[in-house]
N, C-alpha and C. Protein backbone atom coordinates (compact mmCIF):
# COMPACT_ATOMS: atom_id res chain seq x y z
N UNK A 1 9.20 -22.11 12.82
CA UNK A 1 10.28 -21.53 12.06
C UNK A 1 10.00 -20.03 11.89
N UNK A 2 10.87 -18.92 12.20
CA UNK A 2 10.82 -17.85 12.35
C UNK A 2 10.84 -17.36 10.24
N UNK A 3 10.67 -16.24 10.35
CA UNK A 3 11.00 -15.40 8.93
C UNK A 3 12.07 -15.65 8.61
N UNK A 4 13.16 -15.02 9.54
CA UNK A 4 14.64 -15.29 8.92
C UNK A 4 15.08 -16.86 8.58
N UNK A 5 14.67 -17.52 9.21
CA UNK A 5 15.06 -19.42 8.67
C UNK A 5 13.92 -19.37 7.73
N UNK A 6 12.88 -19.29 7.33
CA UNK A 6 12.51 -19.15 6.37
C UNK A 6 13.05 -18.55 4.85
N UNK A 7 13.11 -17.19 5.26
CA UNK A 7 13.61 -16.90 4.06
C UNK A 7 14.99 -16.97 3.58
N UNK A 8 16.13 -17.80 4.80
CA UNK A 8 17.15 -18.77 4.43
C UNK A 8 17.19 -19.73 3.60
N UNK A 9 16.03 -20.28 4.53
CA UNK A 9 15.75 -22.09 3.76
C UNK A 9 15.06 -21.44 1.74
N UNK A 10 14.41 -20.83 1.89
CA UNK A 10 13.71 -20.26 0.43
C UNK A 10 14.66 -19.76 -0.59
N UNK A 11 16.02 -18.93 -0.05
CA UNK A 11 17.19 -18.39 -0.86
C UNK A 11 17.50 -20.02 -1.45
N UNK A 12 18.18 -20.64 -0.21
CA UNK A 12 18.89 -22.11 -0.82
C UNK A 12 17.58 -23.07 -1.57
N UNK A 13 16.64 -22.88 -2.08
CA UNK A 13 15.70 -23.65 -3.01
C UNK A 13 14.88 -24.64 -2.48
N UNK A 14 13.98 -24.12 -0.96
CA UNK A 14 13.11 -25.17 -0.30
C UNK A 14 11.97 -24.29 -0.80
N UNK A 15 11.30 -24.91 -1.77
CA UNK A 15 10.07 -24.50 -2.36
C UNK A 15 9.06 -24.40 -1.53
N UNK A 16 8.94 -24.99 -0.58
CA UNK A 16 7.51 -25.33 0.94
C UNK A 16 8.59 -24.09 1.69
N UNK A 17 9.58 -23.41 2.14
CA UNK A 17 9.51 -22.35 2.67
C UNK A 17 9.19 -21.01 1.75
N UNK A 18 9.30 -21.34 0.70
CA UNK A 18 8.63 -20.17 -0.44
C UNK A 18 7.52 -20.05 -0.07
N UNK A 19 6.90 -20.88 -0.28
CA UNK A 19 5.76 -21.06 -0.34
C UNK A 19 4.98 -20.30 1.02
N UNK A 20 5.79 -20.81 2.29
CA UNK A 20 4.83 -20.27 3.48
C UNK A 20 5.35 -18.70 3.01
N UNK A 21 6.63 -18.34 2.88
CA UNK A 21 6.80 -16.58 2.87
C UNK A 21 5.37 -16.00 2.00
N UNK A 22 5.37 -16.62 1.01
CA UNK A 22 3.82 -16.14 -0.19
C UNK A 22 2.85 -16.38 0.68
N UNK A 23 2.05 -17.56 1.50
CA UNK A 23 1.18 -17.14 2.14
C UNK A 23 0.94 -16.17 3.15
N UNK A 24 1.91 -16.07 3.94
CA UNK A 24 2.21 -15.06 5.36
C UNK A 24 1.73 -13.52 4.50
N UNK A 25 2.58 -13.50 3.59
CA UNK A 25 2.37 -12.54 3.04
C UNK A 25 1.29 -11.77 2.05
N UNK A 26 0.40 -12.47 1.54
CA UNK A 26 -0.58 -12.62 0.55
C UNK A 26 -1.81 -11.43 0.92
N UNK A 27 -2.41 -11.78 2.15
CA UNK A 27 -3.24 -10.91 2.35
C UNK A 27 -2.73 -9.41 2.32
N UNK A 28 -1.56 -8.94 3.01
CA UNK A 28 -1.17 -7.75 3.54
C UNK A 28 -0.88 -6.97 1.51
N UNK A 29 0.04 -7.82 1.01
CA UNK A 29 0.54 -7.13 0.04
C UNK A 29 -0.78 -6.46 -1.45
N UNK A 30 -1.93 -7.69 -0.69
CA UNK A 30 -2.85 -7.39 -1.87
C UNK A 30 -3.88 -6.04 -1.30
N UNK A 31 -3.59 -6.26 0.06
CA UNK A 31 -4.82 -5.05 0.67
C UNK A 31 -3.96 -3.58 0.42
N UNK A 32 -2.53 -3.72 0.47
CA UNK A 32 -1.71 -2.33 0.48
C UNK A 32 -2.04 -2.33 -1.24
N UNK A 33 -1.60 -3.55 -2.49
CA UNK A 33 -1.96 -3.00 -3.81
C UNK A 33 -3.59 -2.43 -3.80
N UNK A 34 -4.52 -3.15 -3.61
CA UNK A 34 -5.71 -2.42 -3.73
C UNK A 34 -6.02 -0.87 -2.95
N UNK A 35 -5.34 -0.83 -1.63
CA UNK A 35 -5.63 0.80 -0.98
C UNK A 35 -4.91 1.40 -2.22
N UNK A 36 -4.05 1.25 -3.08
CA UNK A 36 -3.07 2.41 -4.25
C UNK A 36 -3.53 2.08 -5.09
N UNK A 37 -4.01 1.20 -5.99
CA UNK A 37 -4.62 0.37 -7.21
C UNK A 37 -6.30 0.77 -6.78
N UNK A 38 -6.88 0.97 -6.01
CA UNK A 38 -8.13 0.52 -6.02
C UNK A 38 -8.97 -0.21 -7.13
N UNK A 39 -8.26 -0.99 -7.56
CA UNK A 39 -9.12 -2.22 -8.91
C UNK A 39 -8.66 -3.44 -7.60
N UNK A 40 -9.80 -4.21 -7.74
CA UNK A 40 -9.37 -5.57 -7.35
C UNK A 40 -8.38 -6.07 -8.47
N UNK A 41 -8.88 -6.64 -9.90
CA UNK A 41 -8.32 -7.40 -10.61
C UNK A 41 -6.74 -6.59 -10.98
N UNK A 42 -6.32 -5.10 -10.34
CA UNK A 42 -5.11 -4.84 -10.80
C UNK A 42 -4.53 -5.36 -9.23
N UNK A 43 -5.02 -5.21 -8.21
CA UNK A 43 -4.24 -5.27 -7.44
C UNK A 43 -3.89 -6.82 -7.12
N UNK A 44 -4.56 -7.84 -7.80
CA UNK A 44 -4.48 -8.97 -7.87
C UNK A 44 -3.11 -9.54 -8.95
N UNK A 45 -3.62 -8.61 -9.95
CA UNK A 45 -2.27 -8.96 -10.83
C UNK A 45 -0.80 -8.03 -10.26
N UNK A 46 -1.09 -7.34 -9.53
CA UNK A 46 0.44 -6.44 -8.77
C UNK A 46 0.73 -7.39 -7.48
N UNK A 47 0.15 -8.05 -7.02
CA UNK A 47 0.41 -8.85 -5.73
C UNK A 47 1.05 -10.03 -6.59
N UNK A 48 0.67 -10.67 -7.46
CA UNK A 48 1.24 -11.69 -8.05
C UNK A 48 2.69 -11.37 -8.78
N UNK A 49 3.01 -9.76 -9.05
CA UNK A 49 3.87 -9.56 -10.25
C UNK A 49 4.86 -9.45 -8.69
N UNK A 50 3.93 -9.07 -7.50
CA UNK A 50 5.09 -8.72 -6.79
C UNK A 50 6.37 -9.95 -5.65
N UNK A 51 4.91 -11.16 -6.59
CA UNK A 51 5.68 -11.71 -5.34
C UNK A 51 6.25 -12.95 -6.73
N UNK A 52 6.22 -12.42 -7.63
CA UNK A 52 7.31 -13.61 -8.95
C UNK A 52 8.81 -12.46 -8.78
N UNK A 53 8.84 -11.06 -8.72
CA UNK A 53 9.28 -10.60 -8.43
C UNK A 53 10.68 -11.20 -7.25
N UNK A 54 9.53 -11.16 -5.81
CA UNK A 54 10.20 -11.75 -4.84
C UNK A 54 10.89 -12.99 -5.32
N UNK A 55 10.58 -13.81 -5.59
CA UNK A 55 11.16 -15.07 -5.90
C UNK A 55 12.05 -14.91 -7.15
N UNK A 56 12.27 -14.07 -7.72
CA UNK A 56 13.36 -13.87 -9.02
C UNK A 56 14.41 -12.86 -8.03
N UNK A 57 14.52 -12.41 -7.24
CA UNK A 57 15.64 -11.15 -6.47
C UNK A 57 15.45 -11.36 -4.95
N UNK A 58 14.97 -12.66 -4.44
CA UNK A 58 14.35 -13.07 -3.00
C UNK A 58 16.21 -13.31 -2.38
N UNK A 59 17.41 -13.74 -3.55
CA UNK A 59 18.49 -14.02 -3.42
C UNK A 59 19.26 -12.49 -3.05
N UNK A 60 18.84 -11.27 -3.51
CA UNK A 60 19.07 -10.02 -3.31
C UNK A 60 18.45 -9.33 -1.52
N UNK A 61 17.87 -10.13 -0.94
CA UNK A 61 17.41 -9.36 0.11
C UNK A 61 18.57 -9.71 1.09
N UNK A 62 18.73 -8.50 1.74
CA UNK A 62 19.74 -8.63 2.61
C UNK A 62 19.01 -8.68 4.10
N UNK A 63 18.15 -8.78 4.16
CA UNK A 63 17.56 -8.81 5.76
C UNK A 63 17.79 -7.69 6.40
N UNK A 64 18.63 -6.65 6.10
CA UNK A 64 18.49 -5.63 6.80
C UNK A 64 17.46 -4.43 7.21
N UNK A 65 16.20 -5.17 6.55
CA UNK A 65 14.75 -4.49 6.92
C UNK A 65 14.11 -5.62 6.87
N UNK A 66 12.69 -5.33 7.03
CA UNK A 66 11.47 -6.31 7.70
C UNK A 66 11.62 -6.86 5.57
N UNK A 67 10.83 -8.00 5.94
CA UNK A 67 10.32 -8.60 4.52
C UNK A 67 9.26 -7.50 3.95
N UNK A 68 8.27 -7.36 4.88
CA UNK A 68 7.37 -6.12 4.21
C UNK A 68 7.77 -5.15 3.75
N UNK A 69 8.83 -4.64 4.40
CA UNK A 69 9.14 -3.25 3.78
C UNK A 69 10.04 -3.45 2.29
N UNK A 70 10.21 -4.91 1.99
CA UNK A 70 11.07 -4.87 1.16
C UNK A 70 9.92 -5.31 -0.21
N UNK A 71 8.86 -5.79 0.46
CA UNK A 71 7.82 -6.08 -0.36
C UNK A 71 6.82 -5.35 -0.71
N UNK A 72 6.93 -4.35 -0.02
CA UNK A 72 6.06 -2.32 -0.20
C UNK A 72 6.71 -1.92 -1.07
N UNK A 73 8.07 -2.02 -0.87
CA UNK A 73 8.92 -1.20 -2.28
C UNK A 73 8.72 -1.90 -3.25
N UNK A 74 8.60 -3.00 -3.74
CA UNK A 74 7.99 -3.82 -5.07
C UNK A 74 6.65 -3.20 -5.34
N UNK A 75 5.84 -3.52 -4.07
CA UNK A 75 4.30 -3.32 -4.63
C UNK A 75 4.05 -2.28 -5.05
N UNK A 76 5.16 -1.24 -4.39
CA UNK A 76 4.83 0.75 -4.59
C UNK A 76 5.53 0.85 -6.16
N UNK A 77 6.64 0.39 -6.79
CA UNK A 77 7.15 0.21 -7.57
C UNK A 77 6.19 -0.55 -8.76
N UNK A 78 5.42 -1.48 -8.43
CA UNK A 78 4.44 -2.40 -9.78
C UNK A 78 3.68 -1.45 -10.14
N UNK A 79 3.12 -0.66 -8.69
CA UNK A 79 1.31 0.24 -9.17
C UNK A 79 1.70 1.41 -10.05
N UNK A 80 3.21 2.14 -9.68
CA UNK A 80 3.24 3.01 -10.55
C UNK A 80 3.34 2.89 -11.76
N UNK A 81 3.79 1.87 -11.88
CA UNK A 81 4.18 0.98 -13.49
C UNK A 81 2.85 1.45 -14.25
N UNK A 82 1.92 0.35 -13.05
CA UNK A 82 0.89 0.35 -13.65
C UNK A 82 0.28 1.68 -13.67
N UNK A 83 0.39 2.56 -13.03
CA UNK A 83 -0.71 3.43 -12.53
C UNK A 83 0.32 4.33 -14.43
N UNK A 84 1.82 4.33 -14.89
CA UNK A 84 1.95 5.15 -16.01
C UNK A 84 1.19 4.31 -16.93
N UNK A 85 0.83 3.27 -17.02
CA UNK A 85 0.36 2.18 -18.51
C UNK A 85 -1.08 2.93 -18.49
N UNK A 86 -2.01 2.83 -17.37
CA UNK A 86 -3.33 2.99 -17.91
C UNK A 86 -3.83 4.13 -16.38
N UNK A 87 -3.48 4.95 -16.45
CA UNK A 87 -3.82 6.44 -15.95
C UNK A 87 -5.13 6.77 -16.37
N UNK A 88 -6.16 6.36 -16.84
CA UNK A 88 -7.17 6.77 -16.79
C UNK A 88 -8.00 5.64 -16.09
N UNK A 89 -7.68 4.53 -15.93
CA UNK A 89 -8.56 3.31 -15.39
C UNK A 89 -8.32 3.14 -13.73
N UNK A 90 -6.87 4.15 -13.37
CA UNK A 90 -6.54 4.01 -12.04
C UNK A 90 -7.42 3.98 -11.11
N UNK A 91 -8.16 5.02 -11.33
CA UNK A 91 -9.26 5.35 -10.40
C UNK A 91 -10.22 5.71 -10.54
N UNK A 92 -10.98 5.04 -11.32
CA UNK A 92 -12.07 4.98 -11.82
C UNK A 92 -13.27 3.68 -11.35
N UNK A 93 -12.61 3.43 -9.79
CA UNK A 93 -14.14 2.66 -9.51
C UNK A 93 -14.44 3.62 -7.90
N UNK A 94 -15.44 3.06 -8.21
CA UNK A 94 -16.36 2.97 -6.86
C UNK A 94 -15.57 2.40 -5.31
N UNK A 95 -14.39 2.76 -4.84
CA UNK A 95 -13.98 2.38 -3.99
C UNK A 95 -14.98 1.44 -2.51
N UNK A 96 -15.83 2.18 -2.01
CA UNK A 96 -16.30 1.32 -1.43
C UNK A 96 -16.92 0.08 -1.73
N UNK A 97 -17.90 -0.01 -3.02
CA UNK A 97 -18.59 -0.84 -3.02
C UNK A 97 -18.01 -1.96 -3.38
N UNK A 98 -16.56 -1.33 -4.43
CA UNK A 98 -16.14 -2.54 -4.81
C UNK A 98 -15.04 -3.35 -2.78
N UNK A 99 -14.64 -2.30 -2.55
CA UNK A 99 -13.71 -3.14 -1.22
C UNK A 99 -15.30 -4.31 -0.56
N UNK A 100 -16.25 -4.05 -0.32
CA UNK A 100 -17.43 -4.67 0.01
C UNK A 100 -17.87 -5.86 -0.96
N UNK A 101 -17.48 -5.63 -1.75
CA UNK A 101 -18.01 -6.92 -2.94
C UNK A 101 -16.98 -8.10 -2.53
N UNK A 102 -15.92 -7.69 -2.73
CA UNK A 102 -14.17 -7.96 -2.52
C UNK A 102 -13.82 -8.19 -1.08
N UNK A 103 -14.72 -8.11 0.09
CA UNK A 103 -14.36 -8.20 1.18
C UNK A 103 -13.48 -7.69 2.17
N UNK A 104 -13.03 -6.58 1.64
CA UNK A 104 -11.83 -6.12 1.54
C UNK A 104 -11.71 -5.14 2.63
N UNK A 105 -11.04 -4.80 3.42
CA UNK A 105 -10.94 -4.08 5.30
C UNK A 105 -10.13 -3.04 4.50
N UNK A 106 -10.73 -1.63 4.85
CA UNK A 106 -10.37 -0.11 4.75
C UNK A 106 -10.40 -0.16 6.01
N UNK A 107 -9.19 -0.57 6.51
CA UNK A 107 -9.16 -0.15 7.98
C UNK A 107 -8.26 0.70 8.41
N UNK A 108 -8.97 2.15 8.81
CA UNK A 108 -8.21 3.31 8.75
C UNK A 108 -7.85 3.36 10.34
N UNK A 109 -7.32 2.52 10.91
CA UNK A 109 -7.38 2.76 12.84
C UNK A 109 -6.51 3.29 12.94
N UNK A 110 -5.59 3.72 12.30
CA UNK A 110 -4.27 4.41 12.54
C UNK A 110 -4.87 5.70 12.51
N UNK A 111 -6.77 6.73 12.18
CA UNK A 111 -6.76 7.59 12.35
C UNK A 111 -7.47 7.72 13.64
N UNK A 112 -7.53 8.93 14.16
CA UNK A 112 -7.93 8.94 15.48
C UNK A 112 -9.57 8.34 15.62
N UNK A 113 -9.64 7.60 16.46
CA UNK A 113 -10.98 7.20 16.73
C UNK A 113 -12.10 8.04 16.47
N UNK A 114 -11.81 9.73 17.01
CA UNK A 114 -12.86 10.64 16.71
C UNK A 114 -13.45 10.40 15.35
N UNK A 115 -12.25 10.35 14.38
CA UNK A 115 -12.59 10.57 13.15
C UNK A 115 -13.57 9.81 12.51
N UNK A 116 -13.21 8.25 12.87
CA UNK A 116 -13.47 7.14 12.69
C UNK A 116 -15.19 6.59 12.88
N UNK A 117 -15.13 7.82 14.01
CA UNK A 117 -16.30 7.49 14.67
C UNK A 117 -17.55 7.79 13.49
N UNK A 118 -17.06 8.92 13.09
CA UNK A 118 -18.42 9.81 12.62
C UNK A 118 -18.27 9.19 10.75
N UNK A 119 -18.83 7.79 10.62
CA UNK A 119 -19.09 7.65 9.49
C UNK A 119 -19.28 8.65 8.08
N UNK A 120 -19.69 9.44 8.43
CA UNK A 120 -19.96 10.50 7.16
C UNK A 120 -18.69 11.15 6.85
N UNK A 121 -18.04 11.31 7.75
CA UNK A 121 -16.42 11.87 7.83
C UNK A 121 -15.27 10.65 7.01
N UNK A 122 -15.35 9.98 7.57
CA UNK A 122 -14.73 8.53 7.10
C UNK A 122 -15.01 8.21 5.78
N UNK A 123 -16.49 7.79 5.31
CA UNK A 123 -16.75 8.23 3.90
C UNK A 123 -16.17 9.16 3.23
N UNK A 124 -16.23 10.35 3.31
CA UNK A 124 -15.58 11.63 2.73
C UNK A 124 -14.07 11.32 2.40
N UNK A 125 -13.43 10.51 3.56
CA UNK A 125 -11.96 10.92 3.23
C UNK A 125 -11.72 9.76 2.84
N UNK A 126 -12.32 8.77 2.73
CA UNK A 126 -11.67 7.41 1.87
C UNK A 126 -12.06 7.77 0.51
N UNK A 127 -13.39 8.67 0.01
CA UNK A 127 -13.35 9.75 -1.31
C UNK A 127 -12.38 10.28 -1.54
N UNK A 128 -11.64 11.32 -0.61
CA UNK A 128 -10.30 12.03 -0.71
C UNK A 128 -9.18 11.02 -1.46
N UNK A 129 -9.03 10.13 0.01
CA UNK A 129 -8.07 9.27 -0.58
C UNK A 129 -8.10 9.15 -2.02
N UNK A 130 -9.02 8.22 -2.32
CA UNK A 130 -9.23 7.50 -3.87
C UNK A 130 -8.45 8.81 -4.63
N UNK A 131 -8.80 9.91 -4.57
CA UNK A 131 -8.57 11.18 -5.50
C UNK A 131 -6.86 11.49 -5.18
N UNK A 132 -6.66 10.95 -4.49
CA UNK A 132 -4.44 11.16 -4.37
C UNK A 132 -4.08 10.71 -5.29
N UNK A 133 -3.36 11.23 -5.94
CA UNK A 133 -2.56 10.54 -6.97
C UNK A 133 -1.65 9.67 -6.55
N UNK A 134 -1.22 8.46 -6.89
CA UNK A 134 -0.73 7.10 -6.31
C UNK A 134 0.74 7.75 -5.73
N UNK A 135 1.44 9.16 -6.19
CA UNK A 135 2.46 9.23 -5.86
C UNK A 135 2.28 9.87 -4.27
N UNK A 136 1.25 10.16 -4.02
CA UNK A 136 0.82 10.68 -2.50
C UNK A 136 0.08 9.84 -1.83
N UNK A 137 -0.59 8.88 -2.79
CA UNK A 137 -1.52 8.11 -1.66
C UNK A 137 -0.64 6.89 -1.20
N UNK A 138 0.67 6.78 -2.33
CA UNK A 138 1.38 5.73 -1.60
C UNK A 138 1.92 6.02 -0.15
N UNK A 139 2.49 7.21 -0.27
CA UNK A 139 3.27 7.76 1.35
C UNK A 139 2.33 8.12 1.93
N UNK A 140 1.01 8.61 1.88
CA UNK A 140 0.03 8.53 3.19
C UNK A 140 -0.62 7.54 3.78
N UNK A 141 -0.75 6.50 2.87
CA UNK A 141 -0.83 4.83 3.14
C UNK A 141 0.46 4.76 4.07
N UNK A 142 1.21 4.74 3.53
CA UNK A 142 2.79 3.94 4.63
C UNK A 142 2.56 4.85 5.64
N UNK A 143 2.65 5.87 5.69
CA UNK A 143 3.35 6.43 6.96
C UNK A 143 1.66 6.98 7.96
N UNK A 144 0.52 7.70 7.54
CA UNK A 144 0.02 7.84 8.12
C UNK A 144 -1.59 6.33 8.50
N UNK A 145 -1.73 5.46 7.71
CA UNK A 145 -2.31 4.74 7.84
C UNK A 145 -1.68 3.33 8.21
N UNK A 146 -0.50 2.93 7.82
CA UNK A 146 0.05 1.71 8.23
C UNK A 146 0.88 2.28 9.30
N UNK A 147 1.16 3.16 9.17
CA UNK A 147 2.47 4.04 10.75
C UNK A 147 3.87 3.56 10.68
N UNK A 148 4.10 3.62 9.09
CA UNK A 148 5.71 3.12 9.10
C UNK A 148 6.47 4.49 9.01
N UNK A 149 7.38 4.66 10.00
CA UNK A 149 8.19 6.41 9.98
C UNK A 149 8.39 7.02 8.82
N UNK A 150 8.83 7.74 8.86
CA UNK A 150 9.06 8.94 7.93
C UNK A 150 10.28 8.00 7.27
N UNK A 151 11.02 7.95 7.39
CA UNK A 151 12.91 6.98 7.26
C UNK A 151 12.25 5.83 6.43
N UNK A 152 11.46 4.82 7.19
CA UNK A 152 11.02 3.90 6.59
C UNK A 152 10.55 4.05 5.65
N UNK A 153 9.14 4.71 6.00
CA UNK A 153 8.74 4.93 4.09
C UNK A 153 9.54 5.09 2.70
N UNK A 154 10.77 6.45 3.04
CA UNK A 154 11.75 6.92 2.26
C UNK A 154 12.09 5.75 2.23
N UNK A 155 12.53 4.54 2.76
CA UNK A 155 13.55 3.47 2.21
C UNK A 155 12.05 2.40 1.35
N UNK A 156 11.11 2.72 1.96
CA UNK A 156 9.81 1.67 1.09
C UNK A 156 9.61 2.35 -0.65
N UNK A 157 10.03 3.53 -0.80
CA UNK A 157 9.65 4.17 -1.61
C UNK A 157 10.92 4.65 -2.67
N UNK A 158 12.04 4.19 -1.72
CA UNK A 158 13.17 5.23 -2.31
C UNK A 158 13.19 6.42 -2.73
N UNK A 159 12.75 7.02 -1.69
CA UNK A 159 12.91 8.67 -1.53
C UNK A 159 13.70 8.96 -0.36
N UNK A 160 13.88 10.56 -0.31
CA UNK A 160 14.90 10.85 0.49
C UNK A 160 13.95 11.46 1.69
N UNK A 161 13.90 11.59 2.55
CA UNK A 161 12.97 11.81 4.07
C UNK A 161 12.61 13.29 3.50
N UNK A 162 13.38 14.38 3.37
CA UNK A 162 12.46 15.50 2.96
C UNK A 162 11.14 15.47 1.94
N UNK A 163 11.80 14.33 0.52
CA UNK A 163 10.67 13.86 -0.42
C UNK A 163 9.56 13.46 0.62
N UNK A 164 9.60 12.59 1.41
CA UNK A 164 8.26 11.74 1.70
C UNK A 164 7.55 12.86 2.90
N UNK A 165 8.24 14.13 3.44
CA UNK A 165 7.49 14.68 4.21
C UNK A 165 6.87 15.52 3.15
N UNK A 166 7.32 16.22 2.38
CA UNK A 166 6.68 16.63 1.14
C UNK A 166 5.82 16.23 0.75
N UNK A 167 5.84 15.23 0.09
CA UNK A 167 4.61 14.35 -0.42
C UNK A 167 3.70 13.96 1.01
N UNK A 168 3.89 13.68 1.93
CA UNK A 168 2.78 13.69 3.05
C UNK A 168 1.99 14.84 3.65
N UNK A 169 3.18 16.24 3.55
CA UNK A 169 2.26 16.93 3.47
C UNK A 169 1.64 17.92 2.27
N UNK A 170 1.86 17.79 1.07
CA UNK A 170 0.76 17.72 -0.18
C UNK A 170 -0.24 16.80 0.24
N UNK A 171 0.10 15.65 0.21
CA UNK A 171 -1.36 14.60 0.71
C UNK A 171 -2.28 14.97 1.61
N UNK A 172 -1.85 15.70 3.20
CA UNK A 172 -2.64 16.21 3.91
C UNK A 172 -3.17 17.13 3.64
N UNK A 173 -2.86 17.97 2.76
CA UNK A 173 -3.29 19.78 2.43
C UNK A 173 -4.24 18.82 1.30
N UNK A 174 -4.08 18.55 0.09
CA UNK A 174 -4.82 18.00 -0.53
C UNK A 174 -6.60 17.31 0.33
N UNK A 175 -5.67 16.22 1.01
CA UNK A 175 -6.68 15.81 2.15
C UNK A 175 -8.25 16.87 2.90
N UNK A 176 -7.06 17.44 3.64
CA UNK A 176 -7.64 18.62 4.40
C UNK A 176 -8.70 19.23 3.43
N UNK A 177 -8.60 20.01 2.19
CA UNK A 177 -8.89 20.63 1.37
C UNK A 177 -10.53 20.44 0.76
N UNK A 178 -10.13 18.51 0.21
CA UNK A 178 -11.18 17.82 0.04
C UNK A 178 -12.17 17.61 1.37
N UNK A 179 -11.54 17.98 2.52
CA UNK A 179 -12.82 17.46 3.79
C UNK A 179 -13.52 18.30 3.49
N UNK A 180 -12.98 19.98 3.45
CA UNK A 180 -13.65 21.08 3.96
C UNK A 180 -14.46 21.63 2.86
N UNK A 181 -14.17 21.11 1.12
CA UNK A 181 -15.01 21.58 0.35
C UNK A 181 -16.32 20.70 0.33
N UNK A 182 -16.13 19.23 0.80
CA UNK A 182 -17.39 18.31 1.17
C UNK A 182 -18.61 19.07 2.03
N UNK A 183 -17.89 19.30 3.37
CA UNK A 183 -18.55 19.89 4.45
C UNK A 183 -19.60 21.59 3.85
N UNK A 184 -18.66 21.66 2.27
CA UNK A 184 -19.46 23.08 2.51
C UNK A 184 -20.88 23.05 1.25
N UNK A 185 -20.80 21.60 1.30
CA UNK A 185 -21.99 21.65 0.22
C UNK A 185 -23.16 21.22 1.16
């Protein structure tokens, strides 16, 4: 059974096709809340808010985008929630050790292999990252690490395409900024 008969059969009240949409989906939505959340236990409770969510407005999706992208705009929508409630706890762990405790894949392949290569570099900018404020690290997540377009994002985010090049490139200058003051210590 494809997505779309799925999330047919799930509108009209087949609880076992709910059910597979929440698993299919489970891993992806909790690894995108934790890359913006970096808390396990928040991004655990935003994957859950996002997918009671889904199932309270799952009757509102019109299929005219992927399920993910309609489930990025929830998840991008919960963290900021969260990220206005408790702004000081946002980012306040240890990003790696905790994704390692947590099992959790920072898998940055969407940047060029060079980059990738040279561990100490990679370290540095998953530091950077952590330091974006969720309103930039969300659109450099979508568009330069997951590789959803410029258009897409704006519709994941509800912004308008100039907003999200904006905010992507603040994120990169930001980015950039943090490599080169690393490199000069």
């Amino acid at each position: 059974m494809n997505e779309k008969e799925l999330i047919e059969r799930a509108k009209n009240g087949d609880k076992s096709a709910l059910a597979k949409l929440v698993k299919e989906q489970e891993k992806t939505i909790y690894n995108f809340a934790f890359k913006i959340c970096r808390n396990p236990e928040q991004a655990e409770n935003i994957m859950q808010e996002t997918f009671l969510s889904m199932v309270k407005s799952l009757h509102q999706f019109d299929g005219n985008s992927k399920l993910t992208t309609w489930l990025y705009r929830i998840v991008t929508n919960h963290c900021l929630m969260a990220y206005r409630k408790k702004k000081n706890q946002f980012l306040s762990f240890d990003d790696e050790e905790i994704a390692a405790e947590h099992n959790i894949s920072n898998d940055w392949s969407a940047i060029p292999s060079n980059v990738i290569e040279n561990n100490e570099l990679k370290d540095i900018l998953d530091k950077a990252i952590s330091k974006l404020a969720p309103y930039y690290r969300i659109v450099f997540i979508l568009r330069d690490v997951n590789g959803y377009s410029t258009e897409e994002t704006g519709k994941i985010t509800n912004l308008s395409v100039p907003a999200v090049k904006s905010r992507l490139h603040r994120a990169r200058a930001f980015l950039r900024n943090e490599i080169n003051e690393a490199f000069k210590k």
